[in-house]
Protein backbone atom coordinates (compact mmCIF):
# COMPACT_ATOMS: atom_id res chain seq x y z
CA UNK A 1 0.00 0.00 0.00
CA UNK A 2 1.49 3.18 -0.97
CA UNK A 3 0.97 6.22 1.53
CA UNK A 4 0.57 9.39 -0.11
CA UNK A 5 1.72 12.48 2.21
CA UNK A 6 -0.30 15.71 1.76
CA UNK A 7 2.49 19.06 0.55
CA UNK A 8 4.27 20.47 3.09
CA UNK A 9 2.45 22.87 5.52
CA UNK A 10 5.21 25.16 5.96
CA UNK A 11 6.02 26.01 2.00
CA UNK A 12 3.68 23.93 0.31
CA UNK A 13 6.65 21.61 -1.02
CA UNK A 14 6.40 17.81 -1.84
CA UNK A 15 6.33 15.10 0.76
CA UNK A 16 8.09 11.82 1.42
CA UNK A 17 8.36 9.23 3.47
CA UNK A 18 11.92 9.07 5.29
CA UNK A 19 11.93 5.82 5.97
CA UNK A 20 15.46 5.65 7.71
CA UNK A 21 14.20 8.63 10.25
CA UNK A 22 11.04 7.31 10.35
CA UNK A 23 9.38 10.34 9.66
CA UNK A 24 7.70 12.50 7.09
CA UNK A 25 10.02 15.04 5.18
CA UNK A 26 9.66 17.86 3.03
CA UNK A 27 11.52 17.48 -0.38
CA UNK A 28 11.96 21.39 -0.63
CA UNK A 29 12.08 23.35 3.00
CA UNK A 30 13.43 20.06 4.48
CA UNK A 31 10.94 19.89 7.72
CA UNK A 32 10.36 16.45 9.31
CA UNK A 33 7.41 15.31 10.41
CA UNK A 34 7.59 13.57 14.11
CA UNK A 35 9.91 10.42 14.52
CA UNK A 36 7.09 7.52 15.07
CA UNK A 37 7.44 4.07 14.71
CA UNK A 38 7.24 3.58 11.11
CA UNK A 39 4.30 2.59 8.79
CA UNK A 40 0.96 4.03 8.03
CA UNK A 41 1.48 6.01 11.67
CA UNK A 42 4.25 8.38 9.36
CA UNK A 43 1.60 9.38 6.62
CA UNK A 44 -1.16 10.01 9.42
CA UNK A 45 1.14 12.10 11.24
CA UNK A 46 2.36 13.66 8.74
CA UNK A 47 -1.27 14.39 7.18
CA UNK A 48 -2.91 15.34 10.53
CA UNK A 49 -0.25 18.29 11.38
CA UNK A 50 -1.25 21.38 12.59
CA UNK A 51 -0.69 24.40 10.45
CA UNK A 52 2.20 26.53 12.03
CA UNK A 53 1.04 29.66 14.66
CA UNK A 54 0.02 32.46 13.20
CA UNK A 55 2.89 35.20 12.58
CA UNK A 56 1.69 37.74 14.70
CA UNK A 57 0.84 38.45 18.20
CA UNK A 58 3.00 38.74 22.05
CA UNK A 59 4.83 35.57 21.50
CA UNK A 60 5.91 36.32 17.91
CA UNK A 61 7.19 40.16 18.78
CA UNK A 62 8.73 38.60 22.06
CA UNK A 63 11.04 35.84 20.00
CA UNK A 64 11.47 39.06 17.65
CA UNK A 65 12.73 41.20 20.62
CA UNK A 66 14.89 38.50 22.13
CA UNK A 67 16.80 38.11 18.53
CA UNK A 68 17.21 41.52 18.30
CA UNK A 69 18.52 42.29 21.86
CA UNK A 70 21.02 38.90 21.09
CA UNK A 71 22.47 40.53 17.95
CA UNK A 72 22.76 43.96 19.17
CA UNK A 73 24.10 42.03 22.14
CA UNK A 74 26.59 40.53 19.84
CA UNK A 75 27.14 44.01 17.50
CA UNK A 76 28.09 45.54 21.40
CA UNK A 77 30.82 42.90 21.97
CA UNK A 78 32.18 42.96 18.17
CA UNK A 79 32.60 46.81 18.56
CA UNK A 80 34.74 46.13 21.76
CA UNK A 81 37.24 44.12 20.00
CA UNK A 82 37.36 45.72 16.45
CA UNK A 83 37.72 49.05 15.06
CA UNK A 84 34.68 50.40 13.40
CA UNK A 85 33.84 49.77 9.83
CA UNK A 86 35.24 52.57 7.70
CA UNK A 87 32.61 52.44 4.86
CA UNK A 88 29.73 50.72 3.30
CA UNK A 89 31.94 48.43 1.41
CA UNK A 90 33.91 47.24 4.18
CA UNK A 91 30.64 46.32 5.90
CA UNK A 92 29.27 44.44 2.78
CA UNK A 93 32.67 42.51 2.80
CA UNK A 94 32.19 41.67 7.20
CA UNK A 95 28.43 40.60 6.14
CA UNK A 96 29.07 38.57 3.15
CA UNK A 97 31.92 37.26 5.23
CA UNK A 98 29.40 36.17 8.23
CA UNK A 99 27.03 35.01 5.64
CA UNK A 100 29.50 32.67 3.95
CA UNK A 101 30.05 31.50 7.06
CA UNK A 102 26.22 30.30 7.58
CA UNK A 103 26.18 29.76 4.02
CA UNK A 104 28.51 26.70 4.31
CA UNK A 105 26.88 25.40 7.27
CA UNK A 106 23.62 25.23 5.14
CA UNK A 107 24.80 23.62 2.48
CA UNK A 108 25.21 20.39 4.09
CA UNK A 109 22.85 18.02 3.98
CA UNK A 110 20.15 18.42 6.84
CA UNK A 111 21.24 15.15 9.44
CA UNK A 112 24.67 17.09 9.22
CA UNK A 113 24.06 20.76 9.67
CA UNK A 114 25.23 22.25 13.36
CA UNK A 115 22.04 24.21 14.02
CA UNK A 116 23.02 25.36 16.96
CA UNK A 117 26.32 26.70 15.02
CA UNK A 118 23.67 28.04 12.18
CA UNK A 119 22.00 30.12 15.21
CA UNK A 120 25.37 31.48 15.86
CA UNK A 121 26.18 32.74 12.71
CA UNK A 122 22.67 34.40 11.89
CA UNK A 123 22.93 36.19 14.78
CA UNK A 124 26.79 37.35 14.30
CA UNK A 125 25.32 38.28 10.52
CA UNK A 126 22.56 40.40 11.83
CA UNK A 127 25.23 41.84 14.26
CA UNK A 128 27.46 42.97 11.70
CA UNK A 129 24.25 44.44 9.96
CA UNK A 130 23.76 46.89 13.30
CA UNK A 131 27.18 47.51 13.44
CA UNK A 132 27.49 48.38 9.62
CA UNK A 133 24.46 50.92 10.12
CA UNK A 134 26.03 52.29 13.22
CA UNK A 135 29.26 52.52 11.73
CA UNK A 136 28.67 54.03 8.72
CA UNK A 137 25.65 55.71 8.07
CA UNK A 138 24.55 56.25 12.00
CA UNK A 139 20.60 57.98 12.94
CA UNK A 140 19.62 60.08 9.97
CA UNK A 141 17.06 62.96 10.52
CA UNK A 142 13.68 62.44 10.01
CA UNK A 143 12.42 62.51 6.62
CA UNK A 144 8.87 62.43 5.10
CA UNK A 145 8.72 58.50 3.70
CA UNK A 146 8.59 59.18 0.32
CA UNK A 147 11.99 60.95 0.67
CA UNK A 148 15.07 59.34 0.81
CA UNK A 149 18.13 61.66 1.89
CA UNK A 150 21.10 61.56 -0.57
CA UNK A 151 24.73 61.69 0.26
CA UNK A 152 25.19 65.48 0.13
CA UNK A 153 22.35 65.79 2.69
CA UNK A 154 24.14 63.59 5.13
């Protein structure tokens, strides 16, 4: 009996059956389904998921708020140890540096990945994002929305 698995409620991707896991996978975002015992108890798990929480509300902006203060957190600590960054493209060069960095860590196949390493390197990329704002192009006055304030005007 083949068990078909309904598309991925995360990104809408195809389904498998990981049969080595024992769990329901996602061909595309790579989410797994709960580890069970194997058989027809995969595809009904898999099947019967609940759709993700919504994106809004307290516990949303709090996980928001927490990753923020832990980058800033991290931006703080960088700018102890390192001089600032001297211009936009020396930023883009740090970020694309950090990103690399998570970039390889992706690549690997998903039993191998370090998320907790991942984690790290997301949050030292959005670090070096605060610090290349702070850095180089610091709190600009307040404009109408529709205006965006050229290089002379800083």
């Amino acid at each position: 009996m083949t068990m078909m698995l309904k598309p991925c409620p995360f990104c809408g991707g195809p389904a498998d059956i990981h049969y080595e896991v024992r769990a329901g996978f996602c061909l595309k975002c790579e989410a797994r389904g709960p580890i069970t015992d194997g058989g027809t108890l995969i595809a009904e798990l898999w099947n019967n998921r609940p759709l993700p929480p919504p994106l809004t509300g307290p516990s949303y902006a709090h996980d928001y708020h927490h990753l923020a203060t832990e980058a800033a957190n991290e931006a703080i600590a960088a700018a102890s140890i390192h001089r600032p960054l001297n211009s936009v493209h020396e930023a883009y060069a740090v970020i694309l540096e950090e990103l690399d960095e998570a970039w390889e860590i992706v690549k690997r196949k998903h039993h191998r990945r370090d998320y907790y390493q991942l984690r790290r390197e997301l949050i030292q990329t959005a670090a070096m994002c605060l610090r290349a704002i702070h850095d180089t192009i610091g709190t600009l006055p307040e404009k109408p929305a529709d205006q965006h304030p050229t290089h002379q005007e800083l």
